[in-house]
Protein backbone atom coordinates (compact mmCIF):
# COMPACT_ATOMS: atom_id res chain seq x y z
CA UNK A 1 103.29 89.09 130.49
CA UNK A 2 101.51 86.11 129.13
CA UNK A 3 103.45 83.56 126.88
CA UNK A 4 102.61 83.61 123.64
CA UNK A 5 101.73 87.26 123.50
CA UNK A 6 103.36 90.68 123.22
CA UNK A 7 102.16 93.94 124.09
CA UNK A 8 99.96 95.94 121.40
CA UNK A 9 101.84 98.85 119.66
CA UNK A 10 100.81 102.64 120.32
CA UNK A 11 98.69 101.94 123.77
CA UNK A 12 99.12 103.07 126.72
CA UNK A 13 97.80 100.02 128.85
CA UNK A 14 99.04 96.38 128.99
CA UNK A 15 96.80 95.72 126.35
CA UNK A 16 98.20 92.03 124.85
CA UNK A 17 97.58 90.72 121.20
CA UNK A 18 98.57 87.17 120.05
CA UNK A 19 101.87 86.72 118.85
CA UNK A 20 102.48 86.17 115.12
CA UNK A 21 104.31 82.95 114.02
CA UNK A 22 107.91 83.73 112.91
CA UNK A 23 108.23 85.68 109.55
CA UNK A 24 107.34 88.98 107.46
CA UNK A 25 104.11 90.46 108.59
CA UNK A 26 101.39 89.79 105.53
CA UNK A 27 101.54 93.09 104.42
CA UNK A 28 105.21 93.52 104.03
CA UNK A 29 105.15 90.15 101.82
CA UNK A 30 102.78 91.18 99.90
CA UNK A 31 104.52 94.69 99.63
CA UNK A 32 107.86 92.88 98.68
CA UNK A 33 106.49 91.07 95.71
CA UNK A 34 104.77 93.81 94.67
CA UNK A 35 108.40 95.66 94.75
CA UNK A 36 109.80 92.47 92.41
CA UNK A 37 106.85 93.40 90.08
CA UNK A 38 107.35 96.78 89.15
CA UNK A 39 111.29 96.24 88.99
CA UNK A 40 110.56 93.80 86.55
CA UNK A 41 107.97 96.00 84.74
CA UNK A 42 110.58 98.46 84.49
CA UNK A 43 113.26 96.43 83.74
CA UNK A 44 111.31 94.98 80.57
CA UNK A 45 109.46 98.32 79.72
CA UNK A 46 106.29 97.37 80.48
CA UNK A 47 104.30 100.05 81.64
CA UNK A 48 101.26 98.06 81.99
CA UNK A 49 103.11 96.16 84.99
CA UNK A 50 104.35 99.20 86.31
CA UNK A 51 100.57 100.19 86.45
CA UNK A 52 99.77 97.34 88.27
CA UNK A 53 102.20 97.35 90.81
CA UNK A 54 103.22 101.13 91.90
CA UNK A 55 100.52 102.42 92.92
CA UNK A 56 99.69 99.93 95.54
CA UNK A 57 103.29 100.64 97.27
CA UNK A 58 102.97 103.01 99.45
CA UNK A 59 99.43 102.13 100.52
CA UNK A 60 100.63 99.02 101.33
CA UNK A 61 103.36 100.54 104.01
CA UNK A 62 100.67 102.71 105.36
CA UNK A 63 98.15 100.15 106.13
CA UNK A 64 101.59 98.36 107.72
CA UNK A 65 102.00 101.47 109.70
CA UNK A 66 98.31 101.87 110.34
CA UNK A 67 98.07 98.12 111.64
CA UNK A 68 101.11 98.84 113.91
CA UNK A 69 100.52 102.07 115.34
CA UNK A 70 96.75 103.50 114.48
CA UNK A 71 96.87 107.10 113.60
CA UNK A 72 99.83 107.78 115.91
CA UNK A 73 101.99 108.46 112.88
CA UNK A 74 99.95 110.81 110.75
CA UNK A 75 102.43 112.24 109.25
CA UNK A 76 104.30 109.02 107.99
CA UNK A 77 100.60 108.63 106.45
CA UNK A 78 99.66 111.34 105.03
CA UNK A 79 103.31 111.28 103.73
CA UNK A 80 102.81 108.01 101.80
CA UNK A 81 99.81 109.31 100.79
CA UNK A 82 101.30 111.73 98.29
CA UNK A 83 104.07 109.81 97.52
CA UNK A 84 101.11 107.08 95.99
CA UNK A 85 100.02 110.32 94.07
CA UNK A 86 103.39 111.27 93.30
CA UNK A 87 104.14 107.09 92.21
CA UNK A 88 101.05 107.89 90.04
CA UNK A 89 101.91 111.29 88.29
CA UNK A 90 105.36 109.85 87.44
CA UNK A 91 103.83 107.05 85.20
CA UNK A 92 102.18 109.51 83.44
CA UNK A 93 103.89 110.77 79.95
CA UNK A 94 104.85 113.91 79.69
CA UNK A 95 105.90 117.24 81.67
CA UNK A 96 103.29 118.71 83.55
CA UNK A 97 102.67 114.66 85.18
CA UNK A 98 106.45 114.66 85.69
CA UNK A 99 105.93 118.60 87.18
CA UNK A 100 102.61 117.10 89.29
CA UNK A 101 104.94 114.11 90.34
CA UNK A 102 107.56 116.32 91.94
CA UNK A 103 105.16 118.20 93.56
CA UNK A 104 103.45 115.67 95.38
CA UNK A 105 107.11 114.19 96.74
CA UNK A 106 107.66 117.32 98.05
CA UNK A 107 104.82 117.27 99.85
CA UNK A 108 105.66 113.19 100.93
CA UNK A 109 108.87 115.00 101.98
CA UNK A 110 107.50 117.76 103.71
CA UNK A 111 105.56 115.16 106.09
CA UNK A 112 108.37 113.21 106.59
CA UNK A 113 110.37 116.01 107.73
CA UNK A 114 107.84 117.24 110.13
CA UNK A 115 107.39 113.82 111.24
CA UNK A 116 111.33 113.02 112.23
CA UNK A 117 111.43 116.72 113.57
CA UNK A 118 108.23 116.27 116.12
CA UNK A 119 110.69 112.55 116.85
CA UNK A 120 113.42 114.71 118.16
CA UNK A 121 115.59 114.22 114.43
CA UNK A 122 117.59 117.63 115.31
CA UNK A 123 119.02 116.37 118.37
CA UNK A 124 120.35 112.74 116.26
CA UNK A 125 121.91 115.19 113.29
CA UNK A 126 123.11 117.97 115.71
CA UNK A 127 125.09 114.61 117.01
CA UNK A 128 126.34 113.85 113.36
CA UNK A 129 127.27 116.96 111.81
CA UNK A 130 130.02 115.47 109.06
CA UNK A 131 127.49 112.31 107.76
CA UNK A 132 125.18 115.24 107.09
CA UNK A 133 128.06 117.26 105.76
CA UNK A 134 128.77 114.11 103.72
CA UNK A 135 125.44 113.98 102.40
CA UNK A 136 124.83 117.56 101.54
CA UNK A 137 128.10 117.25 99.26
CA UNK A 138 126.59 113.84 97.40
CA UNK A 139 123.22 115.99 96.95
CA UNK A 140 124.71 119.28 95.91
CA UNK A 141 126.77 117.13 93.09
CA UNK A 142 123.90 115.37 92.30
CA UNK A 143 122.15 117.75 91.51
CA UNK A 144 125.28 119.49 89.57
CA UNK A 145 124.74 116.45 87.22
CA UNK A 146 121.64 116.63 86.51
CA UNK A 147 120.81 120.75 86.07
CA UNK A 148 122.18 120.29 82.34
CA UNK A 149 119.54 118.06 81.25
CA UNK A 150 116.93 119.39 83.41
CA UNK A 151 117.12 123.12 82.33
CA UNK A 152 116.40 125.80 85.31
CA UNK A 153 113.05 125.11 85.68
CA UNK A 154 112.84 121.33 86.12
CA UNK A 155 116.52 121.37 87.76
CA UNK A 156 114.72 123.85 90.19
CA UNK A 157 112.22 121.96 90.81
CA UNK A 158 114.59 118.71 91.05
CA UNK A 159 116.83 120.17 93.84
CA UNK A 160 113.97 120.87 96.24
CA UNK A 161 112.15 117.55 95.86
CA UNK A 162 113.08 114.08 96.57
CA UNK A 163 114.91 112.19 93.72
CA UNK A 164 111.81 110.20 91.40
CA UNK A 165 112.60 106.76 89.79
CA UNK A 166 113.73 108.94 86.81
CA UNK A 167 114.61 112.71 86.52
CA UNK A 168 113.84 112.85 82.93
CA UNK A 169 109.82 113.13 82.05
């Protein structure tokens, strides 16, 4: 291999880019502040930061992923994808955003899933039975917690979809 390169990500051939000088990829930067943003747009309740910063999250990881691997990951992508539309819905007042937001993670989640399970995930969890037992128990409570608050319908809705910023619309 030549010095001063590494091989390209997701081919097949010895294809060789440059390597990168020591550090976080741009992207991931970039992503990272953008993280510090909405945190503190959240923290000080403004929801005009929040709408700056949120939306561009998971893009950001995708093109990441995209610059890394191409389309080899499509799931991961089309994953983010919804969660961005999910990241959106959320900052939206009211129920049926909140309702549109949940959906949309389940769908990020759905991906996901099919993604690890095409990886060979069964064969990893089949391997650790009691860390999954372990986190069944911390979801089932979780979601314990919240069904008073949420009423059936949202607490339905809650304990089949990934857990938002906030559970409350």
């Amino acid at each position: 291999m030549a010095e001063g390169h590494i091989p390209e990500r997701g081919g097949s051939g010895p294809a060789l880019r440059p390597a990168r000088a020591a550090g976080a990829p741009p992207l991931i930067v970039v992503f990272a502040v953008l993280c510090a943003v909405e945190l503190i747009g959240v923290a000080a309740g403004k929801h005009a930061v929040e709408w700056v910063a949120k939306p561009f999250l998971a893009p950001l990881l995708a093109a990441h992923l995209w610059r890394l691997t191409g389309t080899r990951h499509a799931y991961v992508l089309a994953g983010l994808g919804l969660a961005t539309a999910g990241d959106v819905a959320l900052l939206i007042p009211g129920t049926p955003a909140f309702g549109a937001g949940l959906a949309f993670f389940l769908g990020a989640q759905l991906c996901w899933i099919t993604a690890f399970l095409r990886a060979g995930a069964l064969a990893h969890l089949r391997a650790r039975r009691l860390v999954c037992a372990a986190y069944l128990a911390v979801w089932a409570a979780a979601v314990a917690a919240l069904a008073p608050a949420l009423g059936a319908v949202l607490g339905s809705a809650v304990a089949v979809s990934p857990s938002p910023s906030s559970p409350w619309p």
